[in-house]
PDB file of N, CA and C in Angstrom:
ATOM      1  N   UNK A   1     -12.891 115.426  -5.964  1.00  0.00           N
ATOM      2  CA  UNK A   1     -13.624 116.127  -4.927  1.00  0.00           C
ATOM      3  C   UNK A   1     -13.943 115.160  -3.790  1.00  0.00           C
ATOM      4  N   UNK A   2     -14.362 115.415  -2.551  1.00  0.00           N
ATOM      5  CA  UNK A   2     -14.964 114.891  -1.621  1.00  0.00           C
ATOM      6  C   UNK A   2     -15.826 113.884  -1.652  1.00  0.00           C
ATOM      7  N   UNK A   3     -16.607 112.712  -0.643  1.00  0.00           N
ATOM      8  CA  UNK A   3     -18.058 112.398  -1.262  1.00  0.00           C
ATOM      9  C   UNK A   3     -19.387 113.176  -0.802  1.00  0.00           C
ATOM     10  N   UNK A   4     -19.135 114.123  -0.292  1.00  0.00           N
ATOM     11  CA  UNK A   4     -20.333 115.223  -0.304  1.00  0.00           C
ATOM     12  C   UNK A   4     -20.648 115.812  -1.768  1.00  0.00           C
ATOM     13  N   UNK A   5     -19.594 115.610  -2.476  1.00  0.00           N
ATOM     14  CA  UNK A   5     -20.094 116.036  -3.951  1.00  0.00           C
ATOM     15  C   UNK A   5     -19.875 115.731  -5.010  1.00  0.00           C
ATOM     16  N   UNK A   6     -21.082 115.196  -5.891  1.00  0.00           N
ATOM     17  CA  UNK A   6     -20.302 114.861  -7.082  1.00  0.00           C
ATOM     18  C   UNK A   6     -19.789 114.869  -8.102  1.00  0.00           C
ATOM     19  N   UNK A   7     -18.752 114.359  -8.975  1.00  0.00           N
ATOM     20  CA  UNK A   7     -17.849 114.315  -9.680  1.00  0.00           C
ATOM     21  C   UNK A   7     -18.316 115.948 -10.285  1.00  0.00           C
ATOM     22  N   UNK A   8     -20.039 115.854 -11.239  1.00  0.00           N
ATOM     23  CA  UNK A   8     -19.689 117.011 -11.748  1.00  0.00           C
ATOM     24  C   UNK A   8     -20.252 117.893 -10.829  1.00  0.00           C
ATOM     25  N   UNK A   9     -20.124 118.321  -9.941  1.00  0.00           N
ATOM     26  CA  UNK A   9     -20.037 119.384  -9.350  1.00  0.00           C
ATOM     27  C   UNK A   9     -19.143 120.718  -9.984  1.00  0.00           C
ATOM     28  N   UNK A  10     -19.593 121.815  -9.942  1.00  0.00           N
ATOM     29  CA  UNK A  10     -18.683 122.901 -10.136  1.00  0.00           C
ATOM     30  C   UNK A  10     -17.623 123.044  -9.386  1.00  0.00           C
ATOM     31  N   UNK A  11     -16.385 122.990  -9.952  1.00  0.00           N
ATOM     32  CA  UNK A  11     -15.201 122.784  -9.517  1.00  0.00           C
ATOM     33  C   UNK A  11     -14.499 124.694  -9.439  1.00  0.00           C
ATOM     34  N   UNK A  12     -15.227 125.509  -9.665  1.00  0.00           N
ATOM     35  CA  UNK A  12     -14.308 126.985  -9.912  1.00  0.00           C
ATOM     36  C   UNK A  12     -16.334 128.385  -9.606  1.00  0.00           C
ATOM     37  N   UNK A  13     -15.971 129.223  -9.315  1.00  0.00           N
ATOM     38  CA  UNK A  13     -16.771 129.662  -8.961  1.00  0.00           C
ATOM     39  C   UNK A  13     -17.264 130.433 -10.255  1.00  0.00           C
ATOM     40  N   UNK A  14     -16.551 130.229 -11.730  1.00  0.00           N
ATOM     41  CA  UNK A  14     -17.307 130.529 -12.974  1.00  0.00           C
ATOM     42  C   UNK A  14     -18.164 129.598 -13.125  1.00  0.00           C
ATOM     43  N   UNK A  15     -17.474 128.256 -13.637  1.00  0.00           N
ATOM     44  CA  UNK A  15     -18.297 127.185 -13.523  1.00  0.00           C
ATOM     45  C   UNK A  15     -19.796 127.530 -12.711  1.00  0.00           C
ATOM     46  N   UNK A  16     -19.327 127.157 -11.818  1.00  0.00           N
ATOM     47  CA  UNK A  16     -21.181 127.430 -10.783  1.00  0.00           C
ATOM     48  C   UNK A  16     -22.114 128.343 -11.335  1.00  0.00           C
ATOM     49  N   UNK A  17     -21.377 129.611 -11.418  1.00  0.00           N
ATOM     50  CA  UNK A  17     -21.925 130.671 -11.997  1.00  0.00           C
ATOM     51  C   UNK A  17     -23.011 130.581 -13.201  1.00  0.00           C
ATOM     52  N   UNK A  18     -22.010 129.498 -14.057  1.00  0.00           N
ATOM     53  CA  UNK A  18     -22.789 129.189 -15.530  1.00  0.00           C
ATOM     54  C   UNK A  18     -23.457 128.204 -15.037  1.00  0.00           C
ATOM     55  N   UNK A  19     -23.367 127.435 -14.237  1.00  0.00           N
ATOM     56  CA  UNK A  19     -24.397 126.176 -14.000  1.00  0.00           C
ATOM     57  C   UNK A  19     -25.478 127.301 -13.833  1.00  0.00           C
ATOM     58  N   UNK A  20     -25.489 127.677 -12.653  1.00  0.00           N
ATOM     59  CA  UNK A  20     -26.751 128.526 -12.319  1.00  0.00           C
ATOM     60  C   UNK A  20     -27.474 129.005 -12.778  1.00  0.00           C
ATOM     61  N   UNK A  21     -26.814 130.010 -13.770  1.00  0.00           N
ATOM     62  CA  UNK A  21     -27.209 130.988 -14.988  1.00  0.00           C
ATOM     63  C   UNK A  21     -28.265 129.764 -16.013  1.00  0.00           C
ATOM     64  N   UNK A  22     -27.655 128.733 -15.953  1.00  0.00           N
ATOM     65  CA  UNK A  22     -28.662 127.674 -17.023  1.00  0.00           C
ATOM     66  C   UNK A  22     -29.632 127.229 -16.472  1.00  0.00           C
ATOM     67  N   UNK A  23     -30.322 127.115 -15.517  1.00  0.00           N
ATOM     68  CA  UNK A  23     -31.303 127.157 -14.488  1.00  0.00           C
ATOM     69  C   UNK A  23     -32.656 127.620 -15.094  1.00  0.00           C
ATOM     70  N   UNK A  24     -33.384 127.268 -15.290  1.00  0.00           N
ATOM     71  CA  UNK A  24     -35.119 127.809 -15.961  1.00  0.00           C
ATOM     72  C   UNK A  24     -35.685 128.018 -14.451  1.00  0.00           C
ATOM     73  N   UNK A  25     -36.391 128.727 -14.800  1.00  0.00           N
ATOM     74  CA  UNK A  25     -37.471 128.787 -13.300  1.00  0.00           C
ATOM     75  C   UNK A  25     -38.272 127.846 -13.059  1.00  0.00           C
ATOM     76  N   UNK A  26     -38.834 127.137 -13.684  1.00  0.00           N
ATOM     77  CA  UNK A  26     -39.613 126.067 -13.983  1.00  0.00           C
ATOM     78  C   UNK A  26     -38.959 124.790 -13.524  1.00  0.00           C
ATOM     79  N   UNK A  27     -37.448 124.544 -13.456  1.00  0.00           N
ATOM     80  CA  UNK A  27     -36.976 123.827 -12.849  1.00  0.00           C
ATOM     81  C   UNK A  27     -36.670 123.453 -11.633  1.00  0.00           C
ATOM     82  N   UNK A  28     -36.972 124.724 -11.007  1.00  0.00           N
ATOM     83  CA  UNK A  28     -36.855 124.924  -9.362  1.00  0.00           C
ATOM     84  C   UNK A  28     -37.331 124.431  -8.752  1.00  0.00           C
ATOM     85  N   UNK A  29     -37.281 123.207  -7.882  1.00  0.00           N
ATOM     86  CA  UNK A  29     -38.194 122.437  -6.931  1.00  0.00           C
ATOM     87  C   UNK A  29     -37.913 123.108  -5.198  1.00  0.00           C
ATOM     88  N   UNK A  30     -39.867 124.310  -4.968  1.00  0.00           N
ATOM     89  CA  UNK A  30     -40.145 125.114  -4.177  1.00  0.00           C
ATOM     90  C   UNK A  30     -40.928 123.841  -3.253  1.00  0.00           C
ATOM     91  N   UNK A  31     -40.595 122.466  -3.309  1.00  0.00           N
ATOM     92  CA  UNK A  31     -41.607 121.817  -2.077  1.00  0.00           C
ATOM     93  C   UNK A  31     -41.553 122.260  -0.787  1.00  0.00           C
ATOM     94  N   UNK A  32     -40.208 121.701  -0.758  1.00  0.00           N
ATOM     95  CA  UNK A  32     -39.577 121.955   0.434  1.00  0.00           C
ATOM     96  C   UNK A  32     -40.090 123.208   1.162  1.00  0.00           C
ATOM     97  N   UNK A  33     -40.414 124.324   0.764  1.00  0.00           N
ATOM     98  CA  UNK A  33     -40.916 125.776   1.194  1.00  0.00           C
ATOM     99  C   UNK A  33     -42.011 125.659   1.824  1.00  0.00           C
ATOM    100  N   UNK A  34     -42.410 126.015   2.812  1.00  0.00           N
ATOM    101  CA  UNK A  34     -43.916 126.296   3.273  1.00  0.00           C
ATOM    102  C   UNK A  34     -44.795 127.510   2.885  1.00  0.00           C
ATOM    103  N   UNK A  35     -45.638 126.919   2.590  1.00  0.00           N
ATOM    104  CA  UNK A  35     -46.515 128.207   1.948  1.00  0.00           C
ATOM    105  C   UNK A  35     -47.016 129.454   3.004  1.00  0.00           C
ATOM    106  N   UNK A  36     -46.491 130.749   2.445  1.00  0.00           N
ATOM    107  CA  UNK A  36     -46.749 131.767   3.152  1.00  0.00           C
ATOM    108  C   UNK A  36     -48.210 132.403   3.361  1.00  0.00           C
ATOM    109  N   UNK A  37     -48.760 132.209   4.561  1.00  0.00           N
ATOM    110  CA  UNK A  37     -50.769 133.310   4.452  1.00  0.00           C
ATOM    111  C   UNK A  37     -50.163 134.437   3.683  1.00  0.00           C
ATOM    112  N   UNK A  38     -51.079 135.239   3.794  1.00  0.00           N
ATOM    113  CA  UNK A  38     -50.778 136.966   3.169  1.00  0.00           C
ATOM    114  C   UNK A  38     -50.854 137.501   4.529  1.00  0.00           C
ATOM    115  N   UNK A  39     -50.922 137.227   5.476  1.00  0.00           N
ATOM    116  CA  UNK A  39     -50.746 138.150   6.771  1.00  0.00           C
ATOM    117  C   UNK A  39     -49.113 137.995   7.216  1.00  0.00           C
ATOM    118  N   UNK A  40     -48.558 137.006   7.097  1.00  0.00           N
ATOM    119  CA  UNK A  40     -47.446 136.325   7.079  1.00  0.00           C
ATOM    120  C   UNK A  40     -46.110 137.302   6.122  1.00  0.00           C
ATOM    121  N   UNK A  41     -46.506 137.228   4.641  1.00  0.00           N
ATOM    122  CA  UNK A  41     -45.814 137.917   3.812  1.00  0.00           C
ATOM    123  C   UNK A  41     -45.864 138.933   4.448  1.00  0.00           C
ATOM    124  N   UNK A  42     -47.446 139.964   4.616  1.00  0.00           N
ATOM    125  CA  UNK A  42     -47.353 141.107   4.772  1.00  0.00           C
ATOM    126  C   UNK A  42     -46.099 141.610   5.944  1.00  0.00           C
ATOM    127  N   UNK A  43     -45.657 140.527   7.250  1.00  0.00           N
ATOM    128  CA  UNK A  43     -44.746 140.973   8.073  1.00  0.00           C
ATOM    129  C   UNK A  43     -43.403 140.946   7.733  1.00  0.00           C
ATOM    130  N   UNK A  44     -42.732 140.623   6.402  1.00  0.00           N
ATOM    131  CA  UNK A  44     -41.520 140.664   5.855  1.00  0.00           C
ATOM    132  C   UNK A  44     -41.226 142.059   5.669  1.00  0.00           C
ATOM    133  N   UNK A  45     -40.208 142.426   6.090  1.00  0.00           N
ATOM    134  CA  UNK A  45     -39.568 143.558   5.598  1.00  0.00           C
ATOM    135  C   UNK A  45     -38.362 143.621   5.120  1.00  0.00           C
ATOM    136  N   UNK A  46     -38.109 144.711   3.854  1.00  0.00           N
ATOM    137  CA  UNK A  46     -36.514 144.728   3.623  1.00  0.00           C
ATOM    138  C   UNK A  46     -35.528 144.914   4.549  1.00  0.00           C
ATOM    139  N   UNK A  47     -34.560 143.813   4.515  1.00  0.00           N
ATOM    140  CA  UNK A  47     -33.318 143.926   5.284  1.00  0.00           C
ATOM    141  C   UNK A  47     -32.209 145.125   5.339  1.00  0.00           C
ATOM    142  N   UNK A  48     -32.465 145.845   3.633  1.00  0.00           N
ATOM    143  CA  UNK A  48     -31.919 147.045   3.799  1.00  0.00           C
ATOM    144  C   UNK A  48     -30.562 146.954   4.684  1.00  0.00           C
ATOM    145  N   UNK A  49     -30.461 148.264   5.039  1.00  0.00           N
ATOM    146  CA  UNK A  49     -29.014 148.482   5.597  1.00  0.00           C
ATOM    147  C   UNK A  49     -28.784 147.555   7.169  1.00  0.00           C
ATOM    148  N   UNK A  50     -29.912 147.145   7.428  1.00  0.00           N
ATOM    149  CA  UNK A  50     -29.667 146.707   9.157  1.00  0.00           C
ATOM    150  C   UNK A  50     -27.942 145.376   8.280  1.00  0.00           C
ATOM    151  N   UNK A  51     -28.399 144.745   7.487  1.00  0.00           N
ATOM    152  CA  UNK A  51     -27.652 143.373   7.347  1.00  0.00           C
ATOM    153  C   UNK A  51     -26.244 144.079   7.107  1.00  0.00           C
ATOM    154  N   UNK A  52     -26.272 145.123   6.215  1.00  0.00           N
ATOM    155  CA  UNK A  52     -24.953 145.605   6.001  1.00  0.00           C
ATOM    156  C   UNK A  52     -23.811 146.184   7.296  1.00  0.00           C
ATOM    157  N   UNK A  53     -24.576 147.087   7.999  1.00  0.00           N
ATOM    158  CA  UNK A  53     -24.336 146.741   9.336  1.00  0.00           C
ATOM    159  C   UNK A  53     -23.554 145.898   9.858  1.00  0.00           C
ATOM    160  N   UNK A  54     -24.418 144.752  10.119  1.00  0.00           N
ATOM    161  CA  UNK A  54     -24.239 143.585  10.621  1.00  0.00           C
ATOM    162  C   UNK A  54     -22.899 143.182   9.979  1.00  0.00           C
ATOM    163  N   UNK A  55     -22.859 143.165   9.046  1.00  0.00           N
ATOM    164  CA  UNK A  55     -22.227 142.493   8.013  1.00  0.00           C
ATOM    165  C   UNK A  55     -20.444 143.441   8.642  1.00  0.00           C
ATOM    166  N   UNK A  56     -20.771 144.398   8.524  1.00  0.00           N
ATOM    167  CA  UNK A  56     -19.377 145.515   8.899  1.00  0.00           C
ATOM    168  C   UNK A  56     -18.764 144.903   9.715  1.00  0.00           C
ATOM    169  N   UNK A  57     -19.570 145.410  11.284  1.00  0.00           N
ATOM    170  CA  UNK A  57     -19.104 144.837  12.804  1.00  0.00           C
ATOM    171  C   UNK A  57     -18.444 143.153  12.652  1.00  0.00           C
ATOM    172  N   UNK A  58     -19.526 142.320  11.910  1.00  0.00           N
ATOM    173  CA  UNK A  58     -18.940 141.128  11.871  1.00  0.00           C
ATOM    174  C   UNK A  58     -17.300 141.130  11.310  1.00  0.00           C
ATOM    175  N   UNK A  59     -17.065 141.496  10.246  1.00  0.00           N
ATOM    176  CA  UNK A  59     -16.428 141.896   9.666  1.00  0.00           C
ATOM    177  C   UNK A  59     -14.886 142.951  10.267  1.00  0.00           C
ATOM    178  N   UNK A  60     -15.162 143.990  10.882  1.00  0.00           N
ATOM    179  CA  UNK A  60     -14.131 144.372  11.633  1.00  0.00           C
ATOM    180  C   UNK A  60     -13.936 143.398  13.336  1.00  0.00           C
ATOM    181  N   UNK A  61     -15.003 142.665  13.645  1.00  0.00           N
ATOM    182  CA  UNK A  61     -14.512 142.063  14.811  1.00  0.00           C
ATOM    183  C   UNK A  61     -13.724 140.591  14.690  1.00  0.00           C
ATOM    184  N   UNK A  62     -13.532 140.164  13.418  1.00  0.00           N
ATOM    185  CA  UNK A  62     -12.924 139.072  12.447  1.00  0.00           C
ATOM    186  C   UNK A  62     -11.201 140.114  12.549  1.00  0.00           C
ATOM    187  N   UNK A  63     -11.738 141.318  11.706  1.00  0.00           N
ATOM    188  CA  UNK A  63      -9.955 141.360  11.758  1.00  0.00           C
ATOM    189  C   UNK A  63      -9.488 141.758  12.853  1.00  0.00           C
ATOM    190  N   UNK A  64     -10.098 142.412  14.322  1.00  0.00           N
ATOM    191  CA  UNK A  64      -9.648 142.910  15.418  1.00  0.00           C
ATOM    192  C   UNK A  64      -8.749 140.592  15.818  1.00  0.00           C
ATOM    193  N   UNK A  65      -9.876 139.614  15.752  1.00  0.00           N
ATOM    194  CA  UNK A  65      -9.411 138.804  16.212  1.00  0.00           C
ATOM    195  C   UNK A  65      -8.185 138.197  15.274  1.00  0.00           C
ATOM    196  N   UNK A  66      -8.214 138.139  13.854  1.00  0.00           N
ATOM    197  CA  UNK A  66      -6.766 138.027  13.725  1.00  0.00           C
ATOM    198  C   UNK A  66      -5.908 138.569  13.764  1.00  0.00           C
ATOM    199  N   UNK A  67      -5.864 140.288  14.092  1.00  0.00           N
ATOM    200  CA  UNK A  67      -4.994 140.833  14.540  1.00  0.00           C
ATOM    201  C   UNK A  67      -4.176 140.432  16.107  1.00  0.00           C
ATOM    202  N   UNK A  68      -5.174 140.356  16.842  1.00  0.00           N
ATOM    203  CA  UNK A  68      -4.534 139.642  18.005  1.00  0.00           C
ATOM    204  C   UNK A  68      -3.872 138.042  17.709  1.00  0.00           C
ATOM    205  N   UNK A  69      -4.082 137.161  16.857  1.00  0.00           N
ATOM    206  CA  UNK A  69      -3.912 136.039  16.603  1.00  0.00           C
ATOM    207  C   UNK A  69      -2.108 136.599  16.592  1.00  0.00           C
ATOM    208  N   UNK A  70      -2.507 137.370  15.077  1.00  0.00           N
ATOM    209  CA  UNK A  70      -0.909 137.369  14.641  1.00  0.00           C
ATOM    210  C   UNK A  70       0.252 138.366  15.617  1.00  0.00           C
ATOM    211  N   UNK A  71      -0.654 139.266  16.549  1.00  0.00           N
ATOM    212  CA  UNK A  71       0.000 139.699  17.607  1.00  0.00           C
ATOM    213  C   UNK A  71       0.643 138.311  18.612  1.00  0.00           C
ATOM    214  N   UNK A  72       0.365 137.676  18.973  1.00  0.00           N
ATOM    215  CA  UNK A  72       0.013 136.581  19.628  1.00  0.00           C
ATOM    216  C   UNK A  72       1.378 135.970  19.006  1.00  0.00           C
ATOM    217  N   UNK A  73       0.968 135.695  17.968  1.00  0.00           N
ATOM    218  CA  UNK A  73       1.978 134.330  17.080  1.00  0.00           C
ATOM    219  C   UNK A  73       3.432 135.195  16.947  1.00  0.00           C
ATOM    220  N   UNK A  74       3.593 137.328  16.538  1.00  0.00           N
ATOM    221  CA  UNK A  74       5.228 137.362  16.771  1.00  0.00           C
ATOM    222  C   UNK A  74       5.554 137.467  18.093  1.00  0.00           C
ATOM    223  N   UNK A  75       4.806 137.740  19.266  1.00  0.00           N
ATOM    224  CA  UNK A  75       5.253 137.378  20.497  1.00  0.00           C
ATOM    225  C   UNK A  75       5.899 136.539  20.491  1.00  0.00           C
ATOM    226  N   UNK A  76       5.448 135.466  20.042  1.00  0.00           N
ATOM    227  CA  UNK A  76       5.898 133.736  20.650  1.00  0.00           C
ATOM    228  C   UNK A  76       7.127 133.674  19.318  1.00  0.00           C
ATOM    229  N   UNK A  77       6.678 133.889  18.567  1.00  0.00           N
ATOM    230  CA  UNK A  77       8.440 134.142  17.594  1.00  0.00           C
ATOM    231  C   UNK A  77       9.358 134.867  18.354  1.00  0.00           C
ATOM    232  N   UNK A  78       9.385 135.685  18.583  1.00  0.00           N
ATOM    233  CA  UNK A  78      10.155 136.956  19.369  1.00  0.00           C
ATOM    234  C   UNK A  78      10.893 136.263  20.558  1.00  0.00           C
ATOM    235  N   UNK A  79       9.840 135.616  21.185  1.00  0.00           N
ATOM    236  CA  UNK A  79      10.504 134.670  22.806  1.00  0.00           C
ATOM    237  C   UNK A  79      11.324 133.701  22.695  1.00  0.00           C
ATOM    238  N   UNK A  80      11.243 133.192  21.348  1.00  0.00           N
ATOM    239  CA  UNK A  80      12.386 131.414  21.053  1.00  0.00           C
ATOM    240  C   UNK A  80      13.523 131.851  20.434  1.00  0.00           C
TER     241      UNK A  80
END
């Protein structure tokens, strides 16, 4: 692997899976987090469908651009 990661790193996305899965809650180091007021929480709301949404458009405007890519690329086959 890289040196961003090491050796045992999960190498396959089962692997990870089971790393994860072995995980206690108790093991979780939440420092890093800032602690939320309760006026704070109270302004969270479910993301619900807005992300899925999001998620679509992103998603069809990805294949509109490799469609033009590969439009693009038999042009330039087509011309040589």
């Amino acid at each position: 692997m890289s040196v961003v990661y090491p050796d045992d790193y999960p190498k396959t996305r089962k692997e990870a899976l089971r790393a994860l899965a072995s995980v206690r809650d108790e093991d979780i180091d939440y420092s890093d987090i800032p602690e939320q007021t309760d006026e704070e929480l109270a302004m969270f709301r479910p993301v619900g469908d807005r992300f899925i949404k999001k998620a679509q458009r992103n998603l069809a405007y990805l294949n509109m651009l490799i469609r033009e890519h590969e439009e693009r690329l038999a042009e330039k086959a087509n011309t040589h």
